[in-house]
N, C-alpha and C. Protein backbone atom coordinates (compact mmCIF):
# COMPACT_ATOMS: atom_id res chain seq x y z
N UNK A 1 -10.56 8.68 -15.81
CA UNK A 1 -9.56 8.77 -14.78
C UNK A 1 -8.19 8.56 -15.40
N UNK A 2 -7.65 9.60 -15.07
CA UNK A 2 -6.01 9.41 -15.70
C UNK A 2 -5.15 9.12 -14.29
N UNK A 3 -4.46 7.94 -14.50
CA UNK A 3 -3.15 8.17 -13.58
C UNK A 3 -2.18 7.30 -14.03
N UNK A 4 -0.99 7.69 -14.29
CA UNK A 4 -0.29 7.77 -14.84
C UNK A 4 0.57 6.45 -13.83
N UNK A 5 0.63 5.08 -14.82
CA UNK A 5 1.20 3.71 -14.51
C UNK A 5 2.53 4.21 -13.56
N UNK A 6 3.42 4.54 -14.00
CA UNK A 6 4.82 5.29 -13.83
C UNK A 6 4.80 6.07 -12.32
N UNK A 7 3.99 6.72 -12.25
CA UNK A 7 4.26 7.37 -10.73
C UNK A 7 3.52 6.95 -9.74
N UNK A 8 1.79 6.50 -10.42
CA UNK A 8 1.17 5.86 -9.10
C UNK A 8 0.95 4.18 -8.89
N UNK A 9 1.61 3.82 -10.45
CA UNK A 9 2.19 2.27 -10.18
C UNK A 9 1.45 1.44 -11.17
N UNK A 10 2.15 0.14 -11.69
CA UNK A 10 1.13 -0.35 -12.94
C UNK A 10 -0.36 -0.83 -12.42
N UNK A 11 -0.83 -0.59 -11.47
CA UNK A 11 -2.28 -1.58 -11.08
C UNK A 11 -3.10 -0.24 -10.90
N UNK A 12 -2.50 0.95 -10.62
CA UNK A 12 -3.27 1.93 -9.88
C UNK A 12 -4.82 2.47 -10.62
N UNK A 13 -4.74 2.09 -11.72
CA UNK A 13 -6.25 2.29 -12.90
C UNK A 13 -7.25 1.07 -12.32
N UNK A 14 -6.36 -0.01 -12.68
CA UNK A 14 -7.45 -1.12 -12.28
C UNK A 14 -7.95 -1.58 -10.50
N UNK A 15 -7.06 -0.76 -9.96
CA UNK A 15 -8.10 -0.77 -8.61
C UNK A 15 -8.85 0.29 -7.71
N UNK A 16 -9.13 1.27 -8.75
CA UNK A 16 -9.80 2.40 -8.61
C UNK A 16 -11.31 2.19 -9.27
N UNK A 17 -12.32 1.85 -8.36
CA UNK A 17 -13.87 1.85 -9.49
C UNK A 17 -14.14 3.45 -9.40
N UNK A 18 -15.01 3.01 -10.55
CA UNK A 18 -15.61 4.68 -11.24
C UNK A 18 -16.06 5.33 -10.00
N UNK A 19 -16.83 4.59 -8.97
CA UNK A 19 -17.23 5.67 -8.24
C UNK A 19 -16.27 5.95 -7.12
N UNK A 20 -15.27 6.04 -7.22
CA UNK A 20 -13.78 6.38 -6.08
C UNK A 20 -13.51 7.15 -6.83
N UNK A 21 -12.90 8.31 -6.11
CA UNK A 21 -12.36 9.39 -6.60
C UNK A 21 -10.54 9.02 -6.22
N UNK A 22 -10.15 9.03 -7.89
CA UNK A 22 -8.89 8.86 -8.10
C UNK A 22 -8.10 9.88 -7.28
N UNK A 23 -8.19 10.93 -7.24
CA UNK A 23 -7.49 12.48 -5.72
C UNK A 23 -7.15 11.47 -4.88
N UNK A 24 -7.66 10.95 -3.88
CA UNK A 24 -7.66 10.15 -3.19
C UNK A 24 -6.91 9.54 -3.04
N UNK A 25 -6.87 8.74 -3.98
CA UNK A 25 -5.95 7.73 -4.20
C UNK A 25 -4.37 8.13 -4.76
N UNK A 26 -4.43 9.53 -5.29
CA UNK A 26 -3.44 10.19 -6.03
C UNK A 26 -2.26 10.78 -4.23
N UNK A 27 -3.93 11.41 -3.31
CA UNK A 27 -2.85 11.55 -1.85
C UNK A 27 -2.65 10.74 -1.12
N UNK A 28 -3.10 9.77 -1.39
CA UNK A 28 -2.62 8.23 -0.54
C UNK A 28 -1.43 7.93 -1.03
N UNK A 29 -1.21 7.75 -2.44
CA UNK A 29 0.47 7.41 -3.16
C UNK A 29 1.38 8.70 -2.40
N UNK A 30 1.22 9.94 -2.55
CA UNK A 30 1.90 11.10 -2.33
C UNK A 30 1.93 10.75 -1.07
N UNK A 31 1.60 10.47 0.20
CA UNK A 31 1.96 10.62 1.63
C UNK A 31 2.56 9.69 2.19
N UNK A 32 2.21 8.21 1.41
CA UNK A 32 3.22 7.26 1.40
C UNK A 32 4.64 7.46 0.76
N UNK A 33 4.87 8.21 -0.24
CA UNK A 33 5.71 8.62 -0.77
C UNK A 33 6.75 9.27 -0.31
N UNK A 34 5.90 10.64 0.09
CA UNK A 34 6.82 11.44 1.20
C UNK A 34 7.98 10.45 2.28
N UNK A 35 6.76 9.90 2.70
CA UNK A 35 7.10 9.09 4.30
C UNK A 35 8.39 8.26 3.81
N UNK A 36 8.41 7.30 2.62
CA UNK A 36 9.47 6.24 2.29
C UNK A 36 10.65 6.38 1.39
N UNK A 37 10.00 7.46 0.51
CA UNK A 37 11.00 8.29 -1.04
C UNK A 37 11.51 7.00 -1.57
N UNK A 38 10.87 6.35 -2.37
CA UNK A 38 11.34 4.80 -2.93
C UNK A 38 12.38 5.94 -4.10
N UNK A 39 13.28 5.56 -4.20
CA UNK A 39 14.81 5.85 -5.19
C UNK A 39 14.57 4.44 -6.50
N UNK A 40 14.16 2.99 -6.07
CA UNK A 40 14.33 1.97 -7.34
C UNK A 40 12.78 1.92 -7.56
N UNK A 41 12.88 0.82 -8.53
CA UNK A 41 11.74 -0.02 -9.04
C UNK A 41 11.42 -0.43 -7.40
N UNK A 42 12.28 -1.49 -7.56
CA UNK A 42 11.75 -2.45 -6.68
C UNK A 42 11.02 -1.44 -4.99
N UNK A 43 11.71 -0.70 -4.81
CA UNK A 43 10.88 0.59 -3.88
C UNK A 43 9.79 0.95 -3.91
N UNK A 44 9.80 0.71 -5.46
CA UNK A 44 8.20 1.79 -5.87
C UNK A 44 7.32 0.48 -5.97
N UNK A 45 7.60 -0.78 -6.40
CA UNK A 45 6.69 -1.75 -6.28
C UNK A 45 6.33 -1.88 -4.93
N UNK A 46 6.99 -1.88 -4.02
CA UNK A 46 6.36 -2.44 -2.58
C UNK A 46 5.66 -0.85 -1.91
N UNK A 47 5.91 0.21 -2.25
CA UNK A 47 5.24 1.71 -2.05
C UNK A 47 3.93 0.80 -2.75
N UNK A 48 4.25 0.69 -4.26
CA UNK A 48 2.29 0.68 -4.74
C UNK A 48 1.42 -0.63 -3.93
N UNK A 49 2.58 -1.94 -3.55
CA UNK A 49 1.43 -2.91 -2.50
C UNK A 49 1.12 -2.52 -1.44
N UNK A 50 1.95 -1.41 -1.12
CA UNK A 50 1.26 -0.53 0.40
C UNK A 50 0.34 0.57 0.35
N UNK A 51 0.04 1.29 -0.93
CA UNK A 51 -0.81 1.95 -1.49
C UNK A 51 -2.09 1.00 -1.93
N UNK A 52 -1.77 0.05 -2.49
CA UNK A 52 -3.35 -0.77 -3.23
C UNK A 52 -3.67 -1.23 -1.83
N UNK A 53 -3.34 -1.83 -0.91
CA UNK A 53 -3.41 -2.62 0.39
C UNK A 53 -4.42 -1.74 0.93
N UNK A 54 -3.57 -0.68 1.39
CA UNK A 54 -4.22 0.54 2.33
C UNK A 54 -5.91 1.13 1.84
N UNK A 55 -5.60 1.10 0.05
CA UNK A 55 -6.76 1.85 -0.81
C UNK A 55 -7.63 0.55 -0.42
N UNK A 56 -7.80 -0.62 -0.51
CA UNK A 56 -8.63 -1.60 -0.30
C UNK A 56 -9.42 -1.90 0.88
N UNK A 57 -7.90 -1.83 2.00
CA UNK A 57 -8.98 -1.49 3.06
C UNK A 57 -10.28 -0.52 3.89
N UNK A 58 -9.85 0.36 3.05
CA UNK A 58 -10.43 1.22 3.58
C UNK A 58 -11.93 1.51 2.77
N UNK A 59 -11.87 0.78 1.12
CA UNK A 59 -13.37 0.54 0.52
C UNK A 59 -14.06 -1.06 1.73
N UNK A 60 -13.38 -1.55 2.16
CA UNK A 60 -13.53 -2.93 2.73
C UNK A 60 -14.30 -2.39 4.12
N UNK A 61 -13.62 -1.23 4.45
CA UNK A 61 -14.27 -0.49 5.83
C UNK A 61 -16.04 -0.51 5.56
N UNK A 62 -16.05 0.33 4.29
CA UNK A 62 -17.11 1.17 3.72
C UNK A 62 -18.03 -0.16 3.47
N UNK A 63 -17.34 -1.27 2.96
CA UNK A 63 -18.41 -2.23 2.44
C UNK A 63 -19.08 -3.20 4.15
N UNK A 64 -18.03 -3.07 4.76
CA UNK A 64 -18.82 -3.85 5.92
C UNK A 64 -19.43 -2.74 6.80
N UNK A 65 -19.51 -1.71 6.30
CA UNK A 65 -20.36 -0.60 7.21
C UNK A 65 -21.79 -0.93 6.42
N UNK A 66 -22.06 -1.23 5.48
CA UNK A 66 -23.12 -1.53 4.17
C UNK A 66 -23.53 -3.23 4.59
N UNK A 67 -22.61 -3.82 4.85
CA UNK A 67 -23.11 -5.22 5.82
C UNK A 67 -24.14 -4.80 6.86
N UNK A 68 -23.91 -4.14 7.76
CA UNK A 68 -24.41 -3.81 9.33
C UNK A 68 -25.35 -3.43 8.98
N UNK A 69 -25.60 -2.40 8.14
CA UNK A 69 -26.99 -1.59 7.68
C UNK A 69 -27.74 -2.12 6.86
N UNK A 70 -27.35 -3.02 6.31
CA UNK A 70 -28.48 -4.13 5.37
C UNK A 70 -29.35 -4.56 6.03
N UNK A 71 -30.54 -5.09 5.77
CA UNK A 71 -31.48 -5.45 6.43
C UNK A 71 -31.58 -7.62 5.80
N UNK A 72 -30.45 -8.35 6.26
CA UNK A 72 -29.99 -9.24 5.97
C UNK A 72 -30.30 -10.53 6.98
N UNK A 73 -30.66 -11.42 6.92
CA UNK A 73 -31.07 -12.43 8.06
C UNK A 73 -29.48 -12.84 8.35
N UNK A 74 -29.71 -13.23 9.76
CA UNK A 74 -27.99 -12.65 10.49
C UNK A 74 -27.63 -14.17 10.14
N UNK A 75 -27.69 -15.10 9.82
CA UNK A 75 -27.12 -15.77 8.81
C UNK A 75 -26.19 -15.31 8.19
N UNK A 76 -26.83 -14.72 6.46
CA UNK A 76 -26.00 -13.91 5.83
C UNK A 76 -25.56 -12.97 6.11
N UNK A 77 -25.51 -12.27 7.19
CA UNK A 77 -24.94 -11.04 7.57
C UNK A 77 -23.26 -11.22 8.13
N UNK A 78 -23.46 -12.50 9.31
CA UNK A 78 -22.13 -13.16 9.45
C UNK A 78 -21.64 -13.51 8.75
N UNK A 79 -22.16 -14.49 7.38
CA UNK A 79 -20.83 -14.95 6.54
C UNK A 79 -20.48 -14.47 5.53
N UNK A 80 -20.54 -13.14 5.58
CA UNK A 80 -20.81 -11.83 4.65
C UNK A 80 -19.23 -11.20 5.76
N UNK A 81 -19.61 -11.21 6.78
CA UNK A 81 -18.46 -10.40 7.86
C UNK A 81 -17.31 -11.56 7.91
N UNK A 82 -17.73 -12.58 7.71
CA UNK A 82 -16.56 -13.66 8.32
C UNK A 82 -15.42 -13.26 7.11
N UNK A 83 -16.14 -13.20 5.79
CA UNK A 83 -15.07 -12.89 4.41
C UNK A 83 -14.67 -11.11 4.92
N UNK A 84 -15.58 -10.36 5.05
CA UNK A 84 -14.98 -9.32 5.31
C UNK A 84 -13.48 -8.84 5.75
N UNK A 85 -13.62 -9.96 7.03
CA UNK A 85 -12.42 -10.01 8.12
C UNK A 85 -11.51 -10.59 7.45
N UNK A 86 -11.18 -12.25 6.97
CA UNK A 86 -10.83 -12.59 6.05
C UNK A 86 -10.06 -11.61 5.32
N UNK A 87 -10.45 -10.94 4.12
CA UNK A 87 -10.48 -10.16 3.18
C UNK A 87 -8.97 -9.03 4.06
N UNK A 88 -9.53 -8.66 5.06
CA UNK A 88 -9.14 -7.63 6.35
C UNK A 88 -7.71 -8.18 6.09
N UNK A 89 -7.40 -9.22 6.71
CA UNK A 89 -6.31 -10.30 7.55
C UNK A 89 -5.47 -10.17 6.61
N UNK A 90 -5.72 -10.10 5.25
CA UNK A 90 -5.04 -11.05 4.28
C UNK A 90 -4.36 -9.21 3.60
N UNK A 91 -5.35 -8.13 3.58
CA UNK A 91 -4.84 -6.74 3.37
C UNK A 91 -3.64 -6.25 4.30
N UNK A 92 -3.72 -6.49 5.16
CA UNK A 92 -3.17 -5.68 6.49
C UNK A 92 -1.54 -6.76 6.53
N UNK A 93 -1.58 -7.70 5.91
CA UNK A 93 -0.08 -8.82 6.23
C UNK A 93 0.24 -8.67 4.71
N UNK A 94 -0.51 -7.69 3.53
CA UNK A 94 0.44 -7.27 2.25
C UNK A 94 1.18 -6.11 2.85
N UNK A 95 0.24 -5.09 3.45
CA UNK A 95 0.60 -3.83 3.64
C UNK A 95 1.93 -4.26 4.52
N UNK A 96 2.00 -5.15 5.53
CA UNK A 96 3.02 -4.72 6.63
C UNK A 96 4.36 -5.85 6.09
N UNK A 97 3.98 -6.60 5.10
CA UNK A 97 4.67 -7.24 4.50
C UNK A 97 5.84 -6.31 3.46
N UNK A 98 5.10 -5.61 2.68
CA UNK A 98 5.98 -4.19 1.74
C UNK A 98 6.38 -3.61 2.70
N UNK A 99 5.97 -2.98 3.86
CA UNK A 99 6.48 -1.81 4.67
C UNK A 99 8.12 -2.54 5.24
N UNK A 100 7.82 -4.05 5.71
CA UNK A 100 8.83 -5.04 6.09
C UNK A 100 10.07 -4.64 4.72
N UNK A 101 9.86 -4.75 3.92
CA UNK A 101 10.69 -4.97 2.91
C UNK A 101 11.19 -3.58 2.85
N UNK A 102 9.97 -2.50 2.56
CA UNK A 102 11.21 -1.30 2.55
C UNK A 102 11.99 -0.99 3.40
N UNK A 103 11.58 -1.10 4.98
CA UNK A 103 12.35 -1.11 6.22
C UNK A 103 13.78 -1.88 5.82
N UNK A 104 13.62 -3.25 5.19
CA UNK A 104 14.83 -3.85 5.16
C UNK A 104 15.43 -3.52 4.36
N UNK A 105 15.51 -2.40 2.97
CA UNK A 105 15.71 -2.45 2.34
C UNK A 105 16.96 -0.94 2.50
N UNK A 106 15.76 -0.46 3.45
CA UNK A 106 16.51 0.78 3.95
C UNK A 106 17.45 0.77 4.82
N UNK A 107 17.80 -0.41 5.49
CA UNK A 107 18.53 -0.67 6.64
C UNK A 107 19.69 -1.33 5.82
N UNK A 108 19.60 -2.11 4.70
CA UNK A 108 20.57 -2.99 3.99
C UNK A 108 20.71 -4.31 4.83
N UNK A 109 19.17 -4.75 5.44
CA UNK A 109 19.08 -6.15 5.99
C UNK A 109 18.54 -7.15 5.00
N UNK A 110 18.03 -7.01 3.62
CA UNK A 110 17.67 -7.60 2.80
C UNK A 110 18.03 -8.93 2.27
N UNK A 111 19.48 -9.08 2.48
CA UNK A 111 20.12 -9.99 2.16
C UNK A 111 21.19 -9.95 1.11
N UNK A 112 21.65 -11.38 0.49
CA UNK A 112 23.10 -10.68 -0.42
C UNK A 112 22.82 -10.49 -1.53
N UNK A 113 21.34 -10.39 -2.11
CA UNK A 113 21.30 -10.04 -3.92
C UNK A 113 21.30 -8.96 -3.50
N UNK A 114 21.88 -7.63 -2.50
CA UNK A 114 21.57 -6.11 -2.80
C UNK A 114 22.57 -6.20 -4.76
N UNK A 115 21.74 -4.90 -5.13
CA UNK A 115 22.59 -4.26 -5.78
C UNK A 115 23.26 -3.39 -5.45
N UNK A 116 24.65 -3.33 -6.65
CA UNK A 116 25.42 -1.96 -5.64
C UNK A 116 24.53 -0.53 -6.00
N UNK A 117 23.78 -0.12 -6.49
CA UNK A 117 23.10 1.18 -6.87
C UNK A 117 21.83 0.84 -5.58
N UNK A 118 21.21 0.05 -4.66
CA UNK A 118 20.82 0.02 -3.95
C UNK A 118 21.45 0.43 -2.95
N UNK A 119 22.38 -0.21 -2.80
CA UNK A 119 23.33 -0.01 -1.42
C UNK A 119 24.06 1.39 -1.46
N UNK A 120 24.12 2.12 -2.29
CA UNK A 120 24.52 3.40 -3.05
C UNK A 120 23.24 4.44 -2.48
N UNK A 121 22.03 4.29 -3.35
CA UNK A 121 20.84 5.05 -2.67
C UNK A 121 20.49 4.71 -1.28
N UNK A 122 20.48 3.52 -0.05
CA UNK A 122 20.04 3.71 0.95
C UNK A 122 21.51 4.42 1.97
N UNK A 123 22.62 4.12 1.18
CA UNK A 123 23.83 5.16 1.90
C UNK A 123 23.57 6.64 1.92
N UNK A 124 22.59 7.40 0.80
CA UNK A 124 22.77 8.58 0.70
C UNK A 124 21.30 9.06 0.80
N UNK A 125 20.20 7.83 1.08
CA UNK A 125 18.85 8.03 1.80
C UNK A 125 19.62 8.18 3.72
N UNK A 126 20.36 7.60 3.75
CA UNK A 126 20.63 7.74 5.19
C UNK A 126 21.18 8.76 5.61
N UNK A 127 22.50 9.48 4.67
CA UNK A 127 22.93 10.43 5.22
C UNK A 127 21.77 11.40 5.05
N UNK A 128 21.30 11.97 3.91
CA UNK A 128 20.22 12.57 4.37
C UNK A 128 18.86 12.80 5.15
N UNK A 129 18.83 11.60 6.05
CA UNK A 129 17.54 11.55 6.81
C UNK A 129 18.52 12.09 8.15
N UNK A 130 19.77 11.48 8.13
CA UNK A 130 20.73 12.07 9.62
C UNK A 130 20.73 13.58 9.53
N UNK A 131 20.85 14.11 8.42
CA UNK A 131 21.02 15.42 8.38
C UNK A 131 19.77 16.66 8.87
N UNK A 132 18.60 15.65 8.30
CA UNK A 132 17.44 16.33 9.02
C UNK A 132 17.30 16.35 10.09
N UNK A 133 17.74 15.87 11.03
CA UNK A 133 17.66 15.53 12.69
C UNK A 133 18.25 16.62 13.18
């Protein structure tokens, strides 16, 4: 599996197992991408915790669908689901946590370390999103 640290982010190798098809994961970065157009680093870091987030939950779907269908004494079946959810809770408040940040980041609510080349790209991310309208 090739994917390239730089566009789909430094973690994107190590949270892909062999049997996931990297595509996947290649149009999950691309549609998040589209949707946010990160311009910095710091953009593209919180794009890839909303990309690994999203890619996790959705093996997390697959693994508690593999809970239900086990043939498991409901014991272990619950505290097998209790981490599941868990696991769930803790994905879903990274994802909306990055999305928080690019929102603020795009708005220039971030606070006063902006840089000026930040405040530069979300001036001319804005005029161009007005222009599409």
């Amino acid at each position: 599996m090739r994917l390239n640290p730089i566009t789909y982010g430094l973690r994107a190798r190590d949270v892909i197992l062999p049997s996931e098809d990297p595509a996947e994961y290649r149009q999950l970065w691309a549609d998040l991408e589209a949707e946010w157009q990160p311009e910095t680093r710091t953009e593209r870091l919180h794009l890839e915790q909303m990309a690994i987030a999203q890619w996790l939950l959705a093996r997390l779907a697959k693994g508690e669908s593999r809970i239900y269908e086990a043939a498991l004494p409901l014991e272990k079946q619950l505290a097998l689901l209790d981490r599941v959810s868990t696991q769930r809770v803790r994905l879903e408040h990274s994802f909306r946590d990055a999305m928080r940040e690019l929102k603020q980041i795009a708005t220039g609510t971030q606070g006063p370390a902006t840089a000026p080349t930040a405040k530069a790209n979300r001036a001319s991310r804005k005029t161009r999103h007005s222009d599409t309208r």
